[in-house]
C-alpha atoms as a PDB file:
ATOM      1  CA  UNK A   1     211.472 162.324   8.009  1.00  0.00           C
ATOM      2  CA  UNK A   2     211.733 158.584   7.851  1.00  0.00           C
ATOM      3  CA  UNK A   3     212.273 158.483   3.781  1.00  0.00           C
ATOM      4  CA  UNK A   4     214.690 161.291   4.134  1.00  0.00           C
ATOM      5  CA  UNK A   5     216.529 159.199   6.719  1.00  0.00           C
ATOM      6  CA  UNK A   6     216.441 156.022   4.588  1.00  0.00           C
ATOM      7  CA  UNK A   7     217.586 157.769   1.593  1.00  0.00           C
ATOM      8  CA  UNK A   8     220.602 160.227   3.284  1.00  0.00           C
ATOM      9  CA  UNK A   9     222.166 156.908   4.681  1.00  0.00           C
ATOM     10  CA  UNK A  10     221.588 154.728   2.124  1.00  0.00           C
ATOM     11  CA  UNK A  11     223.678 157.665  -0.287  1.00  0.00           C
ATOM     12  CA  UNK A  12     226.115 157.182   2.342  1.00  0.00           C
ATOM     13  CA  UNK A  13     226.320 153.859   2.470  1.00  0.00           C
ATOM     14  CA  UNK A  14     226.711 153.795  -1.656  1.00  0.00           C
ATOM     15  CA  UNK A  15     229.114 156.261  -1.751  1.00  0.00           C
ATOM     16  CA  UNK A  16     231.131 155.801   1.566  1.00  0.00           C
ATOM     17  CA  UNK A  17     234.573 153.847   0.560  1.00  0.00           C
ATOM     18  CA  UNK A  18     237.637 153.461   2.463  1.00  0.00           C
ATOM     19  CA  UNK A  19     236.190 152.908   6.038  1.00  0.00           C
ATOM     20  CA  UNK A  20     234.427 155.449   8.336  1.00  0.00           C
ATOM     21  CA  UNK A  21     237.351 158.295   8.571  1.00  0.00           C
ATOM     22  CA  UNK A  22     237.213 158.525   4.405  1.00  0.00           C
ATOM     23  CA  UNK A  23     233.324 158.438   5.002  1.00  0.00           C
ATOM     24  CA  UNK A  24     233.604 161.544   7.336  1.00  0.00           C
ATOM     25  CA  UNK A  25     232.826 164.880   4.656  1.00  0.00           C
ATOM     26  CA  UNK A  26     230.133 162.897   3.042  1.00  0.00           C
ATOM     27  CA  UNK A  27     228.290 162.358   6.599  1.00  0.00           C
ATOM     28  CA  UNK A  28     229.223 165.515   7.706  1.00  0.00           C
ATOM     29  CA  UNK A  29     227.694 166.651   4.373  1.00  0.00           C
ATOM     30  CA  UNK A  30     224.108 165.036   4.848  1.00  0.00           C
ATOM     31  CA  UNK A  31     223.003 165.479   7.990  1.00  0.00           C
ATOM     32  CA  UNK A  32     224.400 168.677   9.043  1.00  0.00           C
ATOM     33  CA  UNK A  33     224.544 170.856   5.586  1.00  0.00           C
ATOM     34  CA  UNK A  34     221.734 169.351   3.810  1.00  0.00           C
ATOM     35  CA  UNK A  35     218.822 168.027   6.618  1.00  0.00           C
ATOM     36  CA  UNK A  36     220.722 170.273   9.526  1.00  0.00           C
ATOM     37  CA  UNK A  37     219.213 166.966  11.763  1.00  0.00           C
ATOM     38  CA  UNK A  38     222.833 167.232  13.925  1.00  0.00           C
ATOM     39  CA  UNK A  39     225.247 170.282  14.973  1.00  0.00           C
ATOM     40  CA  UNK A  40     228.651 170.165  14.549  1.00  0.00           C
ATOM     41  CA  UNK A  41     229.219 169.738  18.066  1.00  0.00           C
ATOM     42  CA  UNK A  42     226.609 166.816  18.561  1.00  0.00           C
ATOM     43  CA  UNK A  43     228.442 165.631  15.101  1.00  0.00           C
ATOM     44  CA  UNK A  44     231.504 165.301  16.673  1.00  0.00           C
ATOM     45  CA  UNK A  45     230.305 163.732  19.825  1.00  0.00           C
ATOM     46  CA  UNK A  46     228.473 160.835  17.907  1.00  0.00           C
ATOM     47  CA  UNK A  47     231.465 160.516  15.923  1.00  0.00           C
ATOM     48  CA  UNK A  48     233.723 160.158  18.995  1.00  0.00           C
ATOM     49  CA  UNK A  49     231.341 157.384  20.818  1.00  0.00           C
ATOM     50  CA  UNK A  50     230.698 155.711  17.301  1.00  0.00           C
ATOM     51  CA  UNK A  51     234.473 154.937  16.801  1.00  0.00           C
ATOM     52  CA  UNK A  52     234.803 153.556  20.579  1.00  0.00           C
ATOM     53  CA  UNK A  53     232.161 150.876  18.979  1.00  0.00           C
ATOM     54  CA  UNK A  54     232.086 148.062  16.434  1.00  0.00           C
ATOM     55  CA  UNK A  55     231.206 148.881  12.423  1.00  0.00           C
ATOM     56  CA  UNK A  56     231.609 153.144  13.222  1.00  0.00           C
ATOM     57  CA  UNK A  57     229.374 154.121  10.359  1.00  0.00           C
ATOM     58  CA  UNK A  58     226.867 151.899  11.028  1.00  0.00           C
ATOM     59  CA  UNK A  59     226.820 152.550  14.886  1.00  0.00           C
ATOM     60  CA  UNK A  60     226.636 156.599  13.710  1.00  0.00           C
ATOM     61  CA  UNK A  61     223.962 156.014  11.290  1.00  0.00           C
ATOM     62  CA  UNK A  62     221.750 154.099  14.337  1.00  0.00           C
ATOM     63  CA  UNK A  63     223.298 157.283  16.617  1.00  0.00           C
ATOM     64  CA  UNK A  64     221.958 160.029  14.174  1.00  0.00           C
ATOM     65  CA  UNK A  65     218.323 157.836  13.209  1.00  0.00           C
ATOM     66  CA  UNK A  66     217.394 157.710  17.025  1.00  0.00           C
ATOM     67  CA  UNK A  67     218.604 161.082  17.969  1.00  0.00           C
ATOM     68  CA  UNK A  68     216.091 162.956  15.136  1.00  0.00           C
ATOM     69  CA  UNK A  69     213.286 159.954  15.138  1.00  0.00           C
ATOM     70  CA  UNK A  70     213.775 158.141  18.257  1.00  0.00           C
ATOM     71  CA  UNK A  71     213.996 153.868  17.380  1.00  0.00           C
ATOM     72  CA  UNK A  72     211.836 153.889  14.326  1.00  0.00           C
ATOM     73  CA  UNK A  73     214.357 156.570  12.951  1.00  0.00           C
ATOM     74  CA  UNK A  74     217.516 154.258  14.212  1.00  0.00           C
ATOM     75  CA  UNK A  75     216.058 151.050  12.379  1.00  0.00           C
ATOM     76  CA  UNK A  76     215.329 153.097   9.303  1.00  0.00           C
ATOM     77  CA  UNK A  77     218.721 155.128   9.130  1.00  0.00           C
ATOM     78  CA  UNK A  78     220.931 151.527   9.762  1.00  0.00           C
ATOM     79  CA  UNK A  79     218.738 149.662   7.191  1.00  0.00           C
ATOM     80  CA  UNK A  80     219.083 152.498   4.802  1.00  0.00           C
ATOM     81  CA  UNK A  81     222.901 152.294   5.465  1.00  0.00           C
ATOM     82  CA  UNK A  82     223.353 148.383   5.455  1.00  0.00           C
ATOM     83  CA  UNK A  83     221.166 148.249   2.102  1.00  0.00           C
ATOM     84  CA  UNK A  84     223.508 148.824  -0.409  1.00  0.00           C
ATOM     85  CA  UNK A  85     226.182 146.869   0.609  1.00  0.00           C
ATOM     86  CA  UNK A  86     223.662 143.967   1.087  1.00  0.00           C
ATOM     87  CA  UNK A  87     222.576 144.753  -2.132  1.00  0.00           C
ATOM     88  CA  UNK A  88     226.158 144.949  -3.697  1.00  0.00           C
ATOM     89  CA  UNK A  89     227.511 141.331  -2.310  1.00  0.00           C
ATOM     90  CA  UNK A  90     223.656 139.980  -3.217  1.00  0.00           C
ATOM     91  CA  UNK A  91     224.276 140.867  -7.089  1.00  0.00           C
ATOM     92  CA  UNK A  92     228.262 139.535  -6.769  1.00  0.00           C
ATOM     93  CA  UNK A  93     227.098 136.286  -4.955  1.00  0.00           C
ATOM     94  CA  UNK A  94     224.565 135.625  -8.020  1.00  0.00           C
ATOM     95  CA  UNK A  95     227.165 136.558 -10.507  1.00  0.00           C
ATOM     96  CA  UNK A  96     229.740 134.084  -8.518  1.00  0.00           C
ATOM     97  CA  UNK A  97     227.484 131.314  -8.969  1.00  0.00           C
ATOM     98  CA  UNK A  98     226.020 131.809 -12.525  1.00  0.00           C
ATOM     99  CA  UNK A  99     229.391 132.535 -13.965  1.00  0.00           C
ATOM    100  CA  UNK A 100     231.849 130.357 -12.416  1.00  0.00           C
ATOM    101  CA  UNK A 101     234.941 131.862 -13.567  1.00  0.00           C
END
């Protein structure tokens, strides 16, 4: 469960553009159509108290880790979500520095 949680929101956190609302099919996708960890009505709830909070997807992604695998699942679903962007800005920094356009 814990790989499967790393790898949904790290997908999510790859793909997801344009803030949390734009985000919204492709997390809707994941964990109800594809793992069916969430219903649509506990969906919607974590959605609602993830957008009363600082960085939404990231708040949902802890939400949705410690609601199927309790705080290992919440630590592994955020890091799996915060990766790619961490990696992303990692590669640009390098690039910044190396290059010096």
């Amino acid at each position: 469960i814990y790989l499967q949680l790393f790898w949904a929101f790290f997908q999510i956190g790859l793909f997801s553009f344009g803030g949390g609302y734009a985000a919204l099919p492709l997390i809707s996708q994941q964990v109800i159509s594809t793992y069916h960890w969430i219903s649509q009505n506990t969906f919607t709830d974590l959605i609602t108290i993830s957008q009363m909070t600082p960085g939404p997807l990231g708040q949902f992604s802890t939400f949705v880790g410690q609601y199927v695998a309790h705080l290992p699942g919440a630590l592994i679903a955020t890091f799996g979500c915060i990766l790619p962007s961490c990696i992303l800005v990692s590669l640009l920094a390098y690039f910044y520095v190396n290059i010096k356009i």
